[in-house]
C-alpha atoms as a PDB file:
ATOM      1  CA  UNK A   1       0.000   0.000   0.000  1.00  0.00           C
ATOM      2  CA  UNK A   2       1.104   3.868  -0.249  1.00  0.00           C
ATOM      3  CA  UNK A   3      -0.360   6.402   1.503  1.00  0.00           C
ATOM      4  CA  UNK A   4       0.108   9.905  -0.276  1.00  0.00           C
ATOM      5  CA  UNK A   5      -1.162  13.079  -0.663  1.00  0.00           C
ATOM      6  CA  UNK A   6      -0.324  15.388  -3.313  1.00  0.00           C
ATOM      7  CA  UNK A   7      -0.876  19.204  -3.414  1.00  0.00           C
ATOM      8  CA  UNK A   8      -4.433  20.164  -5.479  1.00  0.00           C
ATOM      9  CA  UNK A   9      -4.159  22.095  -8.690  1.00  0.00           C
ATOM     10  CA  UNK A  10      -4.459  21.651 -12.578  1.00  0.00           C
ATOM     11  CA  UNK A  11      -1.105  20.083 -12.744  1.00  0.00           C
ATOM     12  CA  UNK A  12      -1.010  18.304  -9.927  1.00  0.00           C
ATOM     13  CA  UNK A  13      -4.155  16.783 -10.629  1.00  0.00           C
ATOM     14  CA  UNK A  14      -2.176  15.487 -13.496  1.00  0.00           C
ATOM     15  CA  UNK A  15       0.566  14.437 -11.553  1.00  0.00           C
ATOM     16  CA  UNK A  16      -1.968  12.417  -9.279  1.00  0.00           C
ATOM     17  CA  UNK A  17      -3.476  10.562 -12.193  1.00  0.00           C
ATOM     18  CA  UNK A  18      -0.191   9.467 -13.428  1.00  0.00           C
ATOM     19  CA  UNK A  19       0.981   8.393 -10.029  1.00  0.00           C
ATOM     20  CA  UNK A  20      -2.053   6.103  -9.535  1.00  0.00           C
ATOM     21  CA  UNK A  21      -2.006   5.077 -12.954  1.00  0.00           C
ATOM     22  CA  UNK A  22       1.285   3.575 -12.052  1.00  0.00           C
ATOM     23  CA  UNK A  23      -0.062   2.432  -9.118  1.00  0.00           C
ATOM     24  CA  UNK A  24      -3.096   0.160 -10.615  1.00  0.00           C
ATOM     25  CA  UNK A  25      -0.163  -1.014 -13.333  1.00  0.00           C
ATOM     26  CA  UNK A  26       1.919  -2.613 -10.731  1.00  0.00           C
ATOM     27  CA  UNK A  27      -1.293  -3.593  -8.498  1.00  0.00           C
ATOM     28  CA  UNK A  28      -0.187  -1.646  -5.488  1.00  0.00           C
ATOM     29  CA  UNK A  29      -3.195  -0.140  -3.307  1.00  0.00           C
ATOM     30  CA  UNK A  30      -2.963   3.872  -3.169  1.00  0.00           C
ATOM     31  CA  UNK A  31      -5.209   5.325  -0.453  1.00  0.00           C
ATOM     32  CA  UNK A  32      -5.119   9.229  -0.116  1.00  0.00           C
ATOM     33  CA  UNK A  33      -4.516  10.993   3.228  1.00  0.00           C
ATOM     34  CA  UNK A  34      -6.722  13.853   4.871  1.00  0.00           C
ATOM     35  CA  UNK A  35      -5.736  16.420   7.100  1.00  0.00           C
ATOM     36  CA  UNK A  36      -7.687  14.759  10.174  1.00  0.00           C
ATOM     37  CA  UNK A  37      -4.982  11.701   9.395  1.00  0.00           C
ATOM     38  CA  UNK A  38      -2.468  13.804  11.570  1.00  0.00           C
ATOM     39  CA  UNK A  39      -3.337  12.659  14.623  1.00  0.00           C
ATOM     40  CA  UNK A  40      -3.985   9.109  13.768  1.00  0.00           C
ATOM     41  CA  UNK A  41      -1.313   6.333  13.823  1.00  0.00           C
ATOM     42  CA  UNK A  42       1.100   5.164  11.026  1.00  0.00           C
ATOM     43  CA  UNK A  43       0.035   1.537  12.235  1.00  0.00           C
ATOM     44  CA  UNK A  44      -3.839   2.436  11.843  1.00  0.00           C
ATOM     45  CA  UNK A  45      -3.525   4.468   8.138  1.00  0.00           C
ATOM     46  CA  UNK A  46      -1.997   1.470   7.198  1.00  0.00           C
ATOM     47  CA  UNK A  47      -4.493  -1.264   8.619  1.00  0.00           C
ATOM     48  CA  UNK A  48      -0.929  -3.010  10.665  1.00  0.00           C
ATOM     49  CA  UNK A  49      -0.987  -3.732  14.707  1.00  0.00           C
ATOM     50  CA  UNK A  50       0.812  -1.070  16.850  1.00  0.00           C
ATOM     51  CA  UNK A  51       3.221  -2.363  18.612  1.00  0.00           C
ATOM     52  CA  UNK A  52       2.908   0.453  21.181  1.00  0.00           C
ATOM     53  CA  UNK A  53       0.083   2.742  21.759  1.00  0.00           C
ATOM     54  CA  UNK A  54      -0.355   6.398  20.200  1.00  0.00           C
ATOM     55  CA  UNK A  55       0.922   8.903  22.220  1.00  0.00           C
ATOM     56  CA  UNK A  56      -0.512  11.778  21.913  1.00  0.00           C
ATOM     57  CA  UNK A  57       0.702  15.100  20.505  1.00  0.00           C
ATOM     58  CA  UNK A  58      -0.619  18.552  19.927  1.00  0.00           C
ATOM     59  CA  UNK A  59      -0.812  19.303  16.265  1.00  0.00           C
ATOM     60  CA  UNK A  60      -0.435  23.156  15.575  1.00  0.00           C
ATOM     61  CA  UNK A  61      -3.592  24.841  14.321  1.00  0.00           C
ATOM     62  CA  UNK A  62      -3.086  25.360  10.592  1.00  0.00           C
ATOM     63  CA  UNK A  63      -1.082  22.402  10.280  1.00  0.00           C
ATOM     64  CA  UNK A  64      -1.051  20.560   6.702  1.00  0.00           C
ATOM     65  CA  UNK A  65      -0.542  17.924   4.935  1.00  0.00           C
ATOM     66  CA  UNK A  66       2.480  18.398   2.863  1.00  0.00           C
ATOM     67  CA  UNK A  67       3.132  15.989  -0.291  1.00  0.00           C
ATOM     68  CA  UNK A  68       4.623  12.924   0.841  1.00  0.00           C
ATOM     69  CA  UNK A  69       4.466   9.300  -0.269  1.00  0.00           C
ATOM     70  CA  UNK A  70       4.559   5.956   2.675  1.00  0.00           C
ATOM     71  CA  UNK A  71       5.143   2.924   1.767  1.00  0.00           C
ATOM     72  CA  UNK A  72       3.542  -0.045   3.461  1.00  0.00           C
ATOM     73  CA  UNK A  73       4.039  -3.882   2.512  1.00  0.00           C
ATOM     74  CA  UNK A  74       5.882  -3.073  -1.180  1.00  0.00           C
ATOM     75  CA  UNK A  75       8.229  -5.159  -1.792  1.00  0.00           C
ATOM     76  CA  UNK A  76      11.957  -3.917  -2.830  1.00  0.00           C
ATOM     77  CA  UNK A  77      11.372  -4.899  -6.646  1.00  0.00           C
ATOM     78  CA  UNK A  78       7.978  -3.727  -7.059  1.00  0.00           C
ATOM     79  CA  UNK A  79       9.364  -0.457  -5.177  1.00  0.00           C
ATOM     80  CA  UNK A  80      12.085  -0.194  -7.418  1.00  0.00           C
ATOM     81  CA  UNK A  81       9.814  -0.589 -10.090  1.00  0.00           C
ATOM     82  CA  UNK A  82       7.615   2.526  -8.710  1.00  0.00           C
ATOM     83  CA  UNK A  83      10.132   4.575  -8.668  1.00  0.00           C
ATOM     84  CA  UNK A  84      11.711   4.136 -11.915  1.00  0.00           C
ATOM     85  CA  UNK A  85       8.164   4.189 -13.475  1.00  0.00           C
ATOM     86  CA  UNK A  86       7.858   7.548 -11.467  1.00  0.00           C
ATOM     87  CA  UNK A  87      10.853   8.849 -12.765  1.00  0.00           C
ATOM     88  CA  UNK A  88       9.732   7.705 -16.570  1.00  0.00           C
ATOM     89  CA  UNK A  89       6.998   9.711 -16.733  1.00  0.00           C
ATOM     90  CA  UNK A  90       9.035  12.761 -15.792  1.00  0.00           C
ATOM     91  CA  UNK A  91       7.022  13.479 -12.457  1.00  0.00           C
ATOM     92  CA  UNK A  92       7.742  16.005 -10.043  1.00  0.00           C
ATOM     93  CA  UNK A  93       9.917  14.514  -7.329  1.00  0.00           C
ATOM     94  CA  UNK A  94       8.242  14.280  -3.945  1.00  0.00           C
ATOM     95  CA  UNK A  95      10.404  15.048  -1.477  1.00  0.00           C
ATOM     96  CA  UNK A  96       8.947  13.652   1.686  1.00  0.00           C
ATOM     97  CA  UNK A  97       9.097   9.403   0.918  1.00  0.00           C
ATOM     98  CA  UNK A  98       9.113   6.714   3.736  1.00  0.00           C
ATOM     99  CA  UNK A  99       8.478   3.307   4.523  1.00  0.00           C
ATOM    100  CA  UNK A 100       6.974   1.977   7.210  1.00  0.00           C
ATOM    101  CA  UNK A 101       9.560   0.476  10.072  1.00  0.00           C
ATOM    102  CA  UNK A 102       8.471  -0.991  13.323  1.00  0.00           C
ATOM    103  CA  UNK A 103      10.148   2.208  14.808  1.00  0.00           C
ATOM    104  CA  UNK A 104       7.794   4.538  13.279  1.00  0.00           C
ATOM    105  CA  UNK A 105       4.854   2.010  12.855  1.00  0.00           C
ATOM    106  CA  UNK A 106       3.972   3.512  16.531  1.00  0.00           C
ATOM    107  CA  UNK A 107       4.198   6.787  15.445  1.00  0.00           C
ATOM    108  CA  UNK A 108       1.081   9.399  14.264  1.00  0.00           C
ATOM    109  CA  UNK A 109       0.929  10.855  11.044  1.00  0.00           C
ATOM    110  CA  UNK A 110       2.285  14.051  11.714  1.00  0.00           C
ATOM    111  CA  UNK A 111       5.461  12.620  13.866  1.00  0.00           C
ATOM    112  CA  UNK A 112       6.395  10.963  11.060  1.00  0.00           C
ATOM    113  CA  UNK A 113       5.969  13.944   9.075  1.00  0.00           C
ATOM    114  CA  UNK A 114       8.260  15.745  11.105  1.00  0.00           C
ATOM    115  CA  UNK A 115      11.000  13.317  11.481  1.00  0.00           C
ATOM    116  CA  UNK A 116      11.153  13.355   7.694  1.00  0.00           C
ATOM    117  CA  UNK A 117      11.466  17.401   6.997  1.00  0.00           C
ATOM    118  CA  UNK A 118      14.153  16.972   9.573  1.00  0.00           C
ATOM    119  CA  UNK A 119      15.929  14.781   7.622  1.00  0.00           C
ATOM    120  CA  UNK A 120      15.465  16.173   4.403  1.00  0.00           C
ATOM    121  CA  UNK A 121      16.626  19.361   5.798  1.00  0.00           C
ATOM    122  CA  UNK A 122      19.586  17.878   7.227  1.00  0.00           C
ATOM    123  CA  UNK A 123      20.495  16.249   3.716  1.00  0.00           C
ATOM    124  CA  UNK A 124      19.690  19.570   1.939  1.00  0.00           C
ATOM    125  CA  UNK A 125      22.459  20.863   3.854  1.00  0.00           C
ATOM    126  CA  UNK A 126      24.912  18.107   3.303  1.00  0.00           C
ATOM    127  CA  UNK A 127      24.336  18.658  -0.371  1.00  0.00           C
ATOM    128  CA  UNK A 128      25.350  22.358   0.111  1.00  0.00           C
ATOM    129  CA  UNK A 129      28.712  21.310   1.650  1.00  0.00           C
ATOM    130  CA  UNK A 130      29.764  19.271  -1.698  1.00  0.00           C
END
């Protein structure tokens, strides 16, 4: 499964199409995230047992959803497949991409979400150094 959510307008709408057109090609269930999804756990979104019970966090007011992509149950060749089908069709790259772990299983949405603007930050600025 992948759980996404991609920014809404004309081309983006476009860009949604063609990601769950590649999605239905390699029969990998897509389900599309909300903004109440924030507060629920990875574990739950994804239909898997939680190890450990939510705990529970304080979401700003005015937080979104940014574009992100979670996988769930893919297997390494049908991911690798995904992505190079992704980067065939000359899509916009989406920077926030994980897969579910049973360390952030546990985790809610927006945790998760967090954790991964940290690190992309962090690798933005390793880039800068080289």
């Amino acid at each position: 499964m992948i759980l996404y959510n991609m920014k809404e307008n004309m081309m983006l709408i476009q860009k949604e199409k063609a990601f769950l057109d590649i999605c239905r090609e390699l029969d990998i269930p897509a389900k599309k995230l909300e903004p109440g999804d924030l507060v629920r756990q990875v574990a739950e979104l994804t239909g898997m047992e939680a190890p450990f019970p939510l705990v529970q966090q304080q979401i700003p007011t005015g937080a979104e959803l940014p574009e992100i992509l979670i996988f769930s149950g893919v297997e390494n060749g049908i991911l690798d497949q995904f992505l190079a089908s992704y980067r065939k069709k000359g899509l916009a790259p989406i920077a926030l991409k994980a897969i579910v772990t049973p360390f952030n299983v546990s985790w809610s949405l927006y945790q998760l979400i967090l954790e991964l603007e940290k690190e992309a930050e962090t690798m933005k600025q390793y880039r800068k150094t080289k």
